[in-house]
Protein backbone atom coordinates (compact mmCIF):
# COMPACT_ATOMS: atom_id res chain seq x y z
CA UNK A 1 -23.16 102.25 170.61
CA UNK A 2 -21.13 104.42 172.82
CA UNK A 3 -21.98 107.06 175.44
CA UNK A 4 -20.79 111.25 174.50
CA UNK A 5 -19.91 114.03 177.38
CA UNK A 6 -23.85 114.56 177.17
CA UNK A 7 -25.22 111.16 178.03
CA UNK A 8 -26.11 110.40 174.85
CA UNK A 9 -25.96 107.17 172.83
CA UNK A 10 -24.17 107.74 169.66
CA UNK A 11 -24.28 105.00 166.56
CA UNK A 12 -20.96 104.02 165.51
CA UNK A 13 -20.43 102.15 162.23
CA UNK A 14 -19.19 98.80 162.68
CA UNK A 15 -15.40 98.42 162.36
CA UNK A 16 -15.36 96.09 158.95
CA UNK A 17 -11.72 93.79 158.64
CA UNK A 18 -9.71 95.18 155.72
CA UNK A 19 -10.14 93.20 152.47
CA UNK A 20 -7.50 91.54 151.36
CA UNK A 21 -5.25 92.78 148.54
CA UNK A 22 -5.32 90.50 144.72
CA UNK A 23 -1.70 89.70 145.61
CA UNK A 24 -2.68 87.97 149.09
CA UNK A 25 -5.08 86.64 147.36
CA UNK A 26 -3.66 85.51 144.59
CA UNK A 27 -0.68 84.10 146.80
CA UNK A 28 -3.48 82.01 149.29
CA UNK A 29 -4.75 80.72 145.89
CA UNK A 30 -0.69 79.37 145.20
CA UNK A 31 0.12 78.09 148.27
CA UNK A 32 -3.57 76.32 149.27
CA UNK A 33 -5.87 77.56 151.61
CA UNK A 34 -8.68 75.95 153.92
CA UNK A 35 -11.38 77.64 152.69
CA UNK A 36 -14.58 76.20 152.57
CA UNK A 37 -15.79 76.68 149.19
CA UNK A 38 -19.48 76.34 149.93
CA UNK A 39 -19.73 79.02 151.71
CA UNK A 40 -17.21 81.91 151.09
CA UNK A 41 -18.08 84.71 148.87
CA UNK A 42 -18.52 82.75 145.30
CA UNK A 43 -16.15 85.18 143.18
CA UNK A 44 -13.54 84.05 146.15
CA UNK A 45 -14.10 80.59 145.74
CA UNK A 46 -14.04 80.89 141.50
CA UNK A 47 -10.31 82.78 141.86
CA UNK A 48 -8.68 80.71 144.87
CA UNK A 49 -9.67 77.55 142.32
CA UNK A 50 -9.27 78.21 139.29
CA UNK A 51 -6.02 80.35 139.64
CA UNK A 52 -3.62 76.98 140.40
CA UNK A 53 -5.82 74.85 138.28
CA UNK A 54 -5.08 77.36 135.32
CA UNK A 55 -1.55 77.16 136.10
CA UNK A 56 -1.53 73.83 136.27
CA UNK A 57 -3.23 73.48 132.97
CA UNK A 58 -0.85 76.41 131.31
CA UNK A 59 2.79 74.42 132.15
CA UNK A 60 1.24 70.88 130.76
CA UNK A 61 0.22 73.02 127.21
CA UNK A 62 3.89 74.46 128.09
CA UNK A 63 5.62 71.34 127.72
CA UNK A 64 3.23 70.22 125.52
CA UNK A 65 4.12 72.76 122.41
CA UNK A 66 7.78 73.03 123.63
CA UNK A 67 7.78 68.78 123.33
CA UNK A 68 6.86 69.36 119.41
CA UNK A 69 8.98 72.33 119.48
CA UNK A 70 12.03 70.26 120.28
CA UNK A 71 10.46 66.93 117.96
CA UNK A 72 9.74 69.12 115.04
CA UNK A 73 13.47 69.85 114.63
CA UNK A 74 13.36 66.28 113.38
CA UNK A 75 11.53 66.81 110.87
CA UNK A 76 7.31 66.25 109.58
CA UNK A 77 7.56 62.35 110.07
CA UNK A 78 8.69 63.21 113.28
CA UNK A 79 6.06 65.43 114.11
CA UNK A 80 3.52 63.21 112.29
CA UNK A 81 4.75 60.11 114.49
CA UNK A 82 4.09 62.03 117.27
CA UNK A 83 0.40 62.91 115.88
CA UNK A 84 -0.27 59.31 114.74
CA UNK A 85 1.18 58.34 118.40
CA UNK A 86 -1.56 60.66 120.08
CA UNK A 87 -4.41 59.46 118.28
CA UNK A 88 -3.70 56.48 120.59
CA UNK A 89 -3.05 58.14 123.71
CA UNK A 90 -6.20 59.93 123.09
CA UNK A 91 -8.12 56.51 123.60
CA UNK A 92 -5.55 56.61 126.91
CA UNK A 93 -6.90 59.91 127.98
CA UNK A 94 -10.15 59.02 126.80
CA UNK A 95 -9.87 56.33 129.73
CA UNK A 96 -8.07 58.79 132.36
CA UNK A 97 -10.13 61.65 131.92
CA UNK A 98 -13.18 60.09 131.98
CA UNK A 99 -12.41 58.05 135.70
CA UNK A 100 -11.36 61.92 136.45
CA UNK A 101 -14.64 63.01 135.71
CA UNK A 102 -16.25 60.24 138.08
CA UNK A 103 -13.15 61.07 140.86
CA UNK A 104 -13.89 64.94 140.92
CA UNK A 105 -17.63 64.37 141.14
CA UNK A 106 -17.36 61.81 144.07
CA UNK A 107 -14.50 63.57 145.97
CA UNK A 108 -16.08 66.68 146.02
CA UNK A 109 -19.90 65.63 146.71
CA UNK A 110 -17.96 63.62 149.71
CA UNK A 111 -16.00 67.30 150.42
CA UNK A 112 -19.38 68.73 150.60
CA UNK A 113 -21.11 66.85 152.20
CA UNK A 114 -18.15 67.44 155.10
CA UNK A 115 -17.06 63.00 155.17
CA UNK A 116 -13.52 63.75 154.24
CA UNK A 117 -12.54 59.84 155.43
CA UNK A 118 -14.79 58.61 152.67
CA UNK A 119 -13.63 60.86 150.21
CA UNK A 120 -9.92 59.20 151.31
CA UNK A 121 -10.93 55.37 150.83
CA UNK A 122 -12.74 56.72 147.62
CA UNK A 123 -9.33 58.50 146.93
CA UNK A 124 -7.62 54.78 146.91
CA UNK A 125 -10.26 53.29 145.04
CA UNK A 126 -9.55 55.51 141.90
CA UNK A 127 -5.94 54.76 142.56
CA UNK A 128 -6.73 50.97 142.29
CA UNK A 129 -8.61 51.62 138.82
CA UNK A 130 -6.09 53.65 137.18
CA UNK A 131 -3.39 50.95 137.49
CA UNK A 132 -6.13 48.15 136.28
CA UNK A 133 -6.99 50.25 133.55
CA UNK A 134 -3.67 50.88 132.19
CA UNK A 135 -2.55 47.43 131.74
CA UNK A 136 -3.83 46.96 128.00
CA UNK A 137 -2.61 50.02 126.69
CA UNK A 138 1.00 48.84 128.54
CA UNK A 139 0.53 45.35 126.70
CA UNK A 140 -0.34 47.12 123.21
CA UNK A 141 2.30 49.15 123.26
CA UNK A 142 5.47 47.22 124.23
CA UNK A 143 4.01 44.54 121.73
CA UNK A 144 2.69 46.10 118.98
CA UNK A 145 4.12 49.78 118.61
CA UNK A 146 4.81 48.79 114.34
CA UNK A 147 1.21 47.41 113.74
CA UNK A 148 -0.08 50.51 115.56
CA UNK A 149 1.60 52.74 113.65
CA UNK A 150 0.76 50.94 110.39
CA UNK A 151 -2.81 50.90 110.95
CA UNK A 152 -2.71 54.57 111.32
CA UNK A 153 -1.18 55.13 107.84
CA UNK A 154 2.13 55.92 109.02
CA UNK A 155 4.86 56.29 106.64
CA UNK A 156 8.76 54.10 106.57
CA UNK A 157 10.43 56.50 108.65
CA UNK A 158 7.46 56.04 111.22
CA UNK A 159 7.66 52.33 111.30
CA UNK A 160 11.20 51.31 111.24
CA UNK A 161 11.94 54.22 113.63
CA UNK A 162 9.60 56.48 115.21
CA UNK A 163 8.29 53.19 116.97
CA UNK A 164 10.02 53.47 119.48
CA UNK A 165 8.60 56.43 120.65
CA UNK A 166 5.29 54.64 120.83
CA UNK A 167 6.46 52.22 122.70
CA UNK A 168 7.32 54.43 125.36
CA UNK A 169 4.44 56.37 125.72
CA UNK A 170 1.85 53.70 125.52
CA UNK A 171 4.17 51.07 127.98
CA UNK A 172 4.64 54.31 130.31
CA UNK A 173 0.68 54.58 130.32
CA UNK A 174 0.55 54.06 133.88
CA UNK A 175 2.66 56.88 134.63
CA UNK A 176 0.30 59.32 132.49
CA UNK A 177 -3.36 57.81 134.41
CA UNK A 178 -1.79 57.97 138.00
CA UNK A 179 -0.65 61.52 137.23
CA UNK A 180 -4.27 62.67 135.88
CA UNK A 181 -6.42 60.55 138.33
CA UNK A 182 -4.46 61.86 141.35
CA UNK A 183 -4.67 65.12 140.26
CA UNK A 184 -8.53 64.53 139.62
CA UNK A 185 -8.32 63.89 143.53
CA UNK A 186 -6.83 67.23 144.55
CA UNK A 187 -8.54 69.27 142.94
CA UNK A 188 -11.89 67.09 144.11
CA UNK A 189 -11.21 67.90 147.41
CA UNK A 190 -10.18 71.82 146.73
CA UNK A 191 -6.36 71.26 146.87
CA UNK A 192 -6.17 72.34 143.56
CA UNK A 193 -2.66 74.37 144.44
CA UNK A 194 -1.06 70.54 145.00
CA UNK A 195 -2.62 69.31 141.73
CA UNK A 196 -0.77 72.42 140.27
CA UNK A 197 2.76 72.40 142.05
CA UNK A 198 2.83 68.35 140.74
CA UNK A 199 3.01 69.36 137.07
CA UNK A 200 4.69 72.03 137.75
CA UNK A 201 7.68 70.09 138.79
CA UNK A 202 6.83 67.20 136.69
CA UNK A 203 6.91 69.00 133.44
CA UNK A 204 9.52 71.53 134.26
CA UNK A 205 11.60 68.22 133.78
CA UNK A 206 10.31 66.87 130.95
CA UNK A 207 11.60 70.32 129.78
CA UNK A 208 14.78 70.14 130.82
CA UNK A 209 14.98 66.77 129.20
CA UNK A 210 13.80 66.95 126.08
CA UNK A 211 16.40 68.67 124.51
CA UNK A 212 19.33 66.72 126.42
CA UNK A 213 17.82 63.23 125.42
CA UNK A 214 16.81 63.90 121.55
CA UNK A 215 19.83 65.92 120.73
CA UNK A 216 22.33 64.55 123.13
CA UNK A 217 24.76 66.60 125.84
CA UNK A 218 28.36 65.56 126.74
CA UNK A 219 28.10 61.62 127.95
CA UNK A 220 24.11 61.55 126.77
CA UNK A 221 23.94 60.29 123.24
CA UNK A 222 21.22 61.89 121.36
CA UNK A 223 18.36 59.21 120.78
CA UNK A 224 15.82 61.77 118.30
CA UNK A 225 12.22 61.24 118.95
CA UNK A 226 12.68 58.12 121.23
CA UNK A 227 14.37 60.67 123.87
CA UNK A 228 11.46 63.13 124.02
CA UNK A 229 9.28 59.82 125.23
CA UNK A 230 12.09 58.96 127.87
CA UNK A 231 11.49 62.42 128.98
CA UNK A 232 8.12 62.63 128.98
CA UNK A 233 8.18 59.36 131.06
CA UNK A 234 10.65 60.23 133.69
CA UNK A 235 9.23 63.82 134.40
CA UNK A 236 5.74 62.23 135.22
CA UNK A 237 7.21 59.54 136.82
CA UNK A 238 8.52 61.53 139.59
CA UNK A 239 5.49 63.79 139.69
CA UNK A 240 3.32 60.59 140.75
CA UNK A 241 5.81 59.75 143.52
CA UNK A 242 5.29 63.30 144.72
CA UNK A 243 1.42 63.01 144.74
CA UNK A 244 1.54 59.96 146.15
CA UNK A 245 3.33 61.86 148.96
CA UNK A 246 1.66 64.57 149.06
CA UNK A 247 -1.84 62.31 149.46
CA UNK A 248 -0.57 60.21 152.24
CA UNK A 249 0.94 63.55 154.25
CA UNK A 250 -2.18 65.27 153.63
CA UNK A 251 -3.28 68.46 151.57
CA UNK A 252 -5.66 71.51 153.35
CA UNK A 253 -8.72 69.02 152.32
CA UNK A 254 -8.02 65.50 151.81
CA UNK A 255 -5.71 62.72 153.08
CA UNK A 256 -5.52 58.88 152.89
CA UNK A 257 -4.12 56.99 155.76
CA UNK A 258 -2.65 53.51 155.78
CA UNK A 259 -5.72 51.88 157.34
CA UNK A 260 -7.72 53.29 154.25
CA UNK A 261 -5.64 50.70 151.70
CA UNK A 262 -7.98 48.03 150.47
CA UNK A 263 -10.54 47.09 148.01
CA UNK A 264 -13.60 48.69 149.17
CA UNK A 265 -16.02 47.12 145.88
CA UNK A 266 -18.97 49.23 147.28
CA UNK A 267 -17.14 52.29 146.56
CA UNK A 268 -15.14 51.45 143.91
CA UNK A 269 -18.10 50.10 141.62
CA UNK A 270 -19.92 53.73 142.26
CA UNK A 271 -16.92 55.58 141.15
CA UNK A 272 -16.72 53.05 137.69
CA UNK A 273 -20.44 53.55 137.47
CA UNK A 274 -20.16 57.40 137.33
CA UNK A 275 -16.95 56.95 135.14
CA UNK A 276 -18.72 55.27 132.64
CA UNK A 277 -20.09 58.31 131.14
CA UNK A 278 -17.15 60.05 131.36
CA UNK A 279 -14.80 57.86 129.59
CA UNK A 280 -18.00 57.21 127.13
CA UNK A 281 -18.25 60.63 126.29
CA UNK A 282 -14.16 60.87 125.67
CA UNK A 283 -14.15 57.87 123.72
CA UNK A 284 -16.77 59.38 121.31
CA UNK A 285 -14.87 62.64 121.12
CA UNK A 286 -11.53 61.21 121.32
CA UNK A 287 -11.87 58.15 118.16
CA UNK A 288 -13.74 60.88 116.04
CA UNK A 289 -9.99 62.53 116.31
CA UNK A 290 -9.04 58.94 115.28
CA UNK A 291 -10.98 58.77 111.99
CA UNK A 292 -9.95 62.21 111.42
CA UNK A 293 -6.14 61.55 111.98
CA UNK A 294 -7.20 58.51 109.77
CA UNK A 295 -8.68 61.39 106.66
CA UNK A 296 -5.35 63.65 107.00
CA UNK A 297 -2.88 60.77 106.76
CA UNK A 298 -4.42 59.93 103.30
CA UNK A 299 -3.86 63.41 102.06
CA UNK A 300 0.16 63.14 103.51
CA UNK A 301 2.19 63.66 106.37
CA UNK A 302 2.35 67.34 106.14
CA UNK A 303 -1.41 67.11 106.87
CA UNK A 304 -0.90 65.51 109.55
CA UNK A 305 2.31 67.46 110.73
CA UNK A 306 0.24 70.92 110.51
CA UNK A 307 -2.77 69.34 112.20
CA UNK A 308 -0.35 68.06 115.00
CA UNK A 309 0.68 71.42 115.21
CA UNK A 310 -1.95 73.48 115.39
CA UNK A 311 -3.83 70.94 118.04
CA UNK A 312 -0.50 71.53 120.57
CA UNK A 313 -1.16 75.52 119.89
CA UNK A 314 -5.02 75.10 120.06
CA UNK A 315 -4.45 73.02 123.79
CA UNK A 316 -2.00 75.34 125.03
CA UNK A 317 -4.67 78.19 124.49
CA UNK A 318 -7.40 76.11 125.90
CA UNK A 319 -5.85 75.21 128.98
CA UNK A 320 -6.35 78.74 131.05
CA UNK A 321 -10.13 78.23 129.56
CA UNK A 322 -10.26 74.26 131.08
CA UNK A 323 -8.50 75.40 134.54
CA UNK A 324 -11.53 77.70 134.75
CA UNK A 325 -13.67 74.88 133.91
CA UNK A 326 -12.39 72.34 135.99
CA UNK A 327 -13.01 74.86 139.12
CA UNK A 328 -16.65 74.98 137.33
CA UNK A 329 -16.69 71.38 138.41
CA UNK A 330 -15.21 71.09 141.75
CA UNK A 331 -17.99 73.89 142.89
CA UNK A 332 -20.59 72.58 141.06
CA UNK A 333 -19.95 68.84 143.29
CA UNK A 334 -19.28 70.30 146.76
CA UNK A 335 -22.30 72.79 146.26
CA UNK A 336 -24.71 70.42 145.96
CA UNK A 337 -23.47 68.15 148.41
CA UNK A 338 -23.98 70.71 150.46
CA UNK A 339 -27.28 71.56 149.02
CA UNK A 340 -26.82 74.76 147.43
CA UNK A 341 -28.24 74.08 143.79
CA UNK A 342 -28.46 77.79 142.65
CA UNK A 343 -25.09 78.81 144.08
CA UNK A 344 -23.55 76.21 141.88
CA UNK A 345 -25.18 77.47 139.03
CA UNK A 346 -24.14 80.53 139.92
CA UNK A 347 -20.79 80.00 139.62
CA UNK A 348 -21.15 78.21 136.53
CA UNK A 349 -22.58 81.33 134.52
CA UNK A 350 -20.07 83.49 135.91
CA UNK A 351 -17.26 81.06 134.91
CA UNK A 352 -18.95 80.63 131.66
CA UNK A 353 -18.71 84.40 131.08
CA UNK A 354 -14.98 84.64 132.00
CA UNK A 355 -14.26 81.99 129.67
CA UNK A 356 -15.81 83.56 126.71
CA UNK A 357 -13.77 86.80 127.02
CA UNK A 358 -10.53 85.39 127.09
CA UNK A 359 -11.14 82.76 124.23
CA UNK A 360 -12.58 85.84 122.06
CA UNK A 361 -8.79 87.57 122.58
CA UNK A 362 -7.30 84.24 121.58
CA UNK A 363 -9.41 83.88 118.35
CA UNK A 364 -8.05 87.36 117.53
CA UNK A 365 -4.91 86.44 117.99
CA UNK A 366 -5.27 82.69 115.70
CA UNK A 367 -7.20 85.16 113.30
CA UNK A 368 -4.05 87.35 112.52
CA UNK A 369 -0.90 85.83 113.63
CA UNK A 370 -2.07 81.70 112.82
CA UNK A 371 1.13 81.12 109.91
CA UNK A 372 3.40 82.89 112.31
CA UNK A 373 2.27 80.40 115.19
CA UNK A 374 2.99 77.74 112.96
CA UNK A 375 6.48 78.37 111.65
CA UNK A 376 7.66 78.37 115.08
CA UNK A 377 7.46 74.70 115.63
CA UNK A 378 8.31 73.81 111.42
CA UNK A 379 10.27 75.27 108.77
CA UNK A 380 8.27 73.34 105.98
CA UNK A 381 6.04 76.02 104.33
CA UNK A 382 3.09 73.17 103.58
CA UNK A 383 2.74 72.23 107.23
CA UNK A 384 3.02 75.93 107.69
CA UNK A 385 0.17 76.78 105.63
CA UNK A 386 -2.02 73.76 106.67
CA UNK A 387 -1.79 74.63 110.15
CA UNK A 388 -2.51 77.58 109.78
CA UNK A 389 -5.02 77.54 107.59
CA UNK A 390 -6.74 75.12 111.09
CA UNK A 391 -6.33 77.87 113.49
CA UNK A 392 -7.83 80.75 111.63
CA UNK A 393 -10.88 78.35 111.04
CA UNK A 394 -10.93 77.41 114.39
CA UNK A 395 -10.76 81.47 115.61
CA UNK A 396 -14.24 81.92 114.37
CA UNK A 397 -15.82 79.72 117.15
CA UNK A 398 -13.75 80.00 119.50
CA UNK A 399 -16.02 82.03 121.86
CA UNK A 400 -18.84 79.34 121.64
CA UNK A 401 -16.07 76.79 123.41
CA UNK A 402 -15.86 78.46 126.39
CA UNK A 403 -19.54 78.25 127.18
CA UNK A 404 -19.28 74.36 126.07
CA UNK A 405 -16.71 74.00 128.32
CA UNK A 406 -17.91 75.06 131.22
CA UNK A 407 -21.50 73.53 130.68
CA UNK A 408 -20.22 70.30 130.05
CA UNK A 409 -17.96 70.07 133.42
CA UNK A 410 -20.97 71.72 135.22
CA UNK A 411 -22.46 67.79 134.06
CA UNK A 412 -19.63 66.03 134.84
CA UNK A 413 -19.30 68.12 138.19
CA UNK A 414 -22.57 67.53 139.50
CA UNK A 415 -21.81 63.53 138.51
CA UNK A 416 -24.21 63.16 135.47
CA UNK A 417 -21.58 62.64 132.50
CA UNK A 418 -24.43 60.44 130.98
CA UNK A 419 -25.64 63.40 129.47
CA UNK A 420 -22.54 64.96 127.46
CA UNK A 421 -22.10 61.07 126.35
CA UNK A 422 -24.87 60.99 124.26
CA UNK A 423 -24.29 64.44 123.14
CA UNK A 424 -20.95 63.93 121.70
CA UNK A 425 -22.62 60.34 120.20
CA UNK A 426 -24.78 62.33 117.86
CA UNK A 427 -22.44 65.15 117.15
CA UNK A 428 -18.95 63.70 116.65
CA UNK A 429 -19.99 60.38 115.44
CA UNK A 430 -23.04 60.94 113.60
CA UNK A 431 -22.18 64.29 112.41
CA UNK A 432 -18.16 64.96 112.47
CA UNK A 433 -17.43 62.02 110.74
CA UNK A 434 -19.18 61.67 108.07
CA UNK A 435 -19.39 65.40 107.03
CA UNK A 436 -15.21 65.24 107.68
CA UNK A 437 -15.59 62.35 105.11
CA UNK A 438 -17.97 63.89 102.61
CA UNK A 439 -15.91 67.19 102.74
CA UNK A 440 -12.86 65.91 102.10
CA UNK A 441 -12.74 63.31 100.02
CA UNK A 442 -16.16 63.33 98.15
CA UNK A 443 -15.98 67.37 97.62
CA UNK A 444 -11.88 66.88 97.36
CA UNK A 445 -11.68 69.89 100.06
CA UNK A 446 -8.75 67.32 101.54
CA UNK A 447 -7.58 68.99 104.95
CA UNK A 448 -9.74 71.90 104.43
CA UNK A 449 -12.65 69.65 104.37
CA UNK A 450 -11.54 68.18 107.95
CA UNK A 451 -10.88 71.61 109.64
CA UNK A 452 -14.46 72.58 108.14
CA UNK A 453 -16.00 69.92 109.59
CA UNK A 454 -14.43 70.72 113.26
CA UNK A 455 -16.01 74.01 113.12
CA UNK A 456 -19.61 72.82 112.17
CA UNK A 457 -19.67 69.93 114.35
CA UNK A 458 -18.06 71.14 117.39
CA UNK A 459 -20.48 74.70 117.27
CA UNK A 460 -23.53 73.16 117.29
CA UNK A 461 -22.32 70.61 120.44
CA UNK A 462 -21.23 73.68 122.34
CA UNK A 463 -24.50 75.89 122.01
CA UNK A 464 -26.69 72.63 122.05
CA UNK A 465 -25.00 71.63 125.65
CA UNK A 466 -25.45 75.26 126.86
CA UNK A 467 -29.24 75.34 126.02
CA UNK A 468 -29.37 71.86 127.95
CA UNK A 469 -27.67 73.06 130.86
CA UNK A 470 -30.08 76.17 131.41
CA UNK A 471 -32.97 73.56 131.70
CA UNK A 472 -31.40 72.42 135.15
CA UNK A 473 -31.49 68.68 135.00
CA UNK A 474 -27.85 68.29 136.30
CA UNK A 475 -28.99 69.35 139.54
CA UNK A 476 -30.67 66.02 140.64
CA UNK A 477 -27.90 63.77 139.99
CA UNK A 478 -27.05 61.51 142.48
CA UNK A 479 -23.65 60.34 142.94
């Protein structure tokens, strides 16, 4: 109120602070930024996450189609090594993904709930569990890398040398959980912009390298596909020492201290009790992808070259979808450990909604252009026509994933991965497999019968986990 020439009070709007342009924004959302996410405006707090967590996601579906751009020059039992290979690291990332389910619920509820030194001793807990839990996989793979590869139906070239390769990326396990568990951290607490800047750097190397180690450059001898495993190894290598860094000098959110180093069991069996879900419900989803590696490799390896393939293109695409996703789950913990149950379904729909419009221009995109995509990464017009034959089948439920997506890190958020277990038990083991099966070698559909069975199996699990998430029963888990 003011006072005019006449004595008279006057009404003056308030004076409201200019709002801030989509490049400030979008440049807060790079760097970090101290927000507190349970309170600012909820479109804010969707952007300022998911922004670095999608471009974290992109670069590591970057490196992971210009890796098999670079091994595919090798030739399809290259590329099929590489496949076989991943069906094992899948049982690996069935392990790491799943403790990063358990990590991101418990370090954001802790966020939330504003007791940032727990969520630091909880932050070294993980740590402890990772290296435990990569030990086997270390053991299995310096050991056994032939026998592996064998089991899996790999052919001579495979065996006698594409072993090698295995036994890099399964001995170098340790590298791969640090890197995904620490990052599972960051982006628990909200410094999602660290968890991005770490693969940044960590797989702009691995790009770098691959091409230099498989091929060879002046001194470097070229060592094929063992050199793209090297690389692989050395980038994430160094991107763990930097997180390790960055934890102990401390992001916007979190930061451990040297006091905070021991073996707190109280906290440590909580976070394995929540991660049991989690890696439950990626070891369903992850050794259905075993039995169906298992299906292609009986039809050949240029099966299981174009399915290799097309799964690199498919995660690349994916990945903007997940970053959205994984902010999904970060605001789904620290909203209700702050006790604001409807905000974080809020955020949830609107994330859900995001991701269905951008997966709907990819499926165009696999729908029209899915050889082309293919014969950028192989020459051979079989693998060519196989993997593409994947993608366009995969473009016609594409737009169901996103809502899956979301809904089932809205679970794993709010700490009840339980749920999405026994979901994927009944769809990718009870259903997948056998109809992957009954396609494919009972009909004699072969590789069409697999792709067919993808697209049955994994529709129903994404509109079934939607329909479960609108009933609301994520929202009194306790974690």
């Amino acid at each position: 109120m003011i006072e005019n020439e006449n004595k008279h009070l006057v009404s003056v709007p308030p004076t409201l602070p200019p709002k801030p342009s989509i490049r400030k924004e979008l440049m807060a959302a790079i760097r970090g930024t101290e927000a507190d996410y349970t309170k600012i405006d909820i479109k804010k707090a969707i952007f300022l996450l998911a922004i670095p967590m999608i471009l974290e996601l992109v670069m590591e579906s970057t490196f992971a189609v210009v890796d098999i751009y670079f091994v595919g020059k090798l030739g399809p039992s290259a590329i099929a090594t590489v496949g076989l290979t991943e069906t094992y690291l899948f049982l690996l990332y069935s392990v790491a993904i799943g403790l990063s389910m358990a990590v991101t619920a418990t370090i954001s509820r802790r966020i939330g709930e504003k007791k940032k030194e727990v969520a630091g001793l909880s932050a070294v807990q993980s740590i402890f569990i990772a290296l435990l839990a990569s030990v086997p996989f270390a053991l299995a793979g310096i050991f056994f890398a032939k026998e592996l590869l064998a089991l899996m139906g790999g052919d001579q070239w495979s065996i006698r040398q594409g072993y090698h390769y295995t036994q890099w990326m399964l001995g170098g396990n340790g590298i791969i959980m640090l890197i995904f568990v620490i990052n599972a951290i960051f982006r628990g607490a909200g410094d999602a912009a660290i968890a991005m800047r770490v693969l940044w750097i960590a797989n702009g190397i691995n790009i770098v390298l691959d091409p230099i180690l498989i091929f060879g450059w002046g001194p470097i001898p070229a060592m094929g596909i063992q050199g793209a495993a090297m690389a692989t190894n050395i980038g994430r290598g160094i991107g763990v020492l930097i997180q390790l860094w960055a934890l102990w000098k401390g992001g916007k959110h979190i930061k451990v201290t040297c006091s905070q180093i021991y073996w707190e069991a109280k906290i440590l069996l909580n976070i394995l009790q929540t991660s049991l879900g989690g890696v439950g419900q990626m070891l369903i989803s992850m050794t259905s992808w075993i039995f169906l590696m298992r299906i292609l490799s009986d039809v050949g390896s240029e099966a299981v070259a174009g399915s290799t393939v097309a799964i690199r293109i498919m995660m690349f695409t994916l990945m903007p979808a997940w970053g959205f996703s994984n902010a999904a789950a970060t605001l789904v913990g620290q909203n209700l450990g702050a006790g604001y149950p409807e905000r974080a379904e809020s955020a949830v729909w609107r994330i859900g909604f995001y991701n269905m419009l951008f997966l709907i221009g990819v499926s165009i995109v696999f729908f029209v252009y899915n050889q082309p995509l293919i014969a950028i990464f192989s020459s051979d017009p079989v693998v060519i026509a196989i993997g593409g034959e994947w993608l366009k089948i995969l473009s016609y439920s594409y737009f169901v994933y996103g809502w899956w997506m979301v809904s089932v890190q809205a679970f794993n958020g709010a700490g009840d991965t339980r749920t999405p277990t026994k979901i994927n038990l009944v769809f990718f083991w009870l259903i997948q497999i056998p109809l992957a099966y009954w396609f494919a070698i009972k009909l004699g559909w072969q590789h069409s019968g697999v792709f067919w069975s993808v697209f049955v199996s994994e529709t129903s699990v994404g509109l079934f986990t939607l329909w479960l998430f609108k009933k609301g029963g994520w929202k009194q888990a306790k974690v």
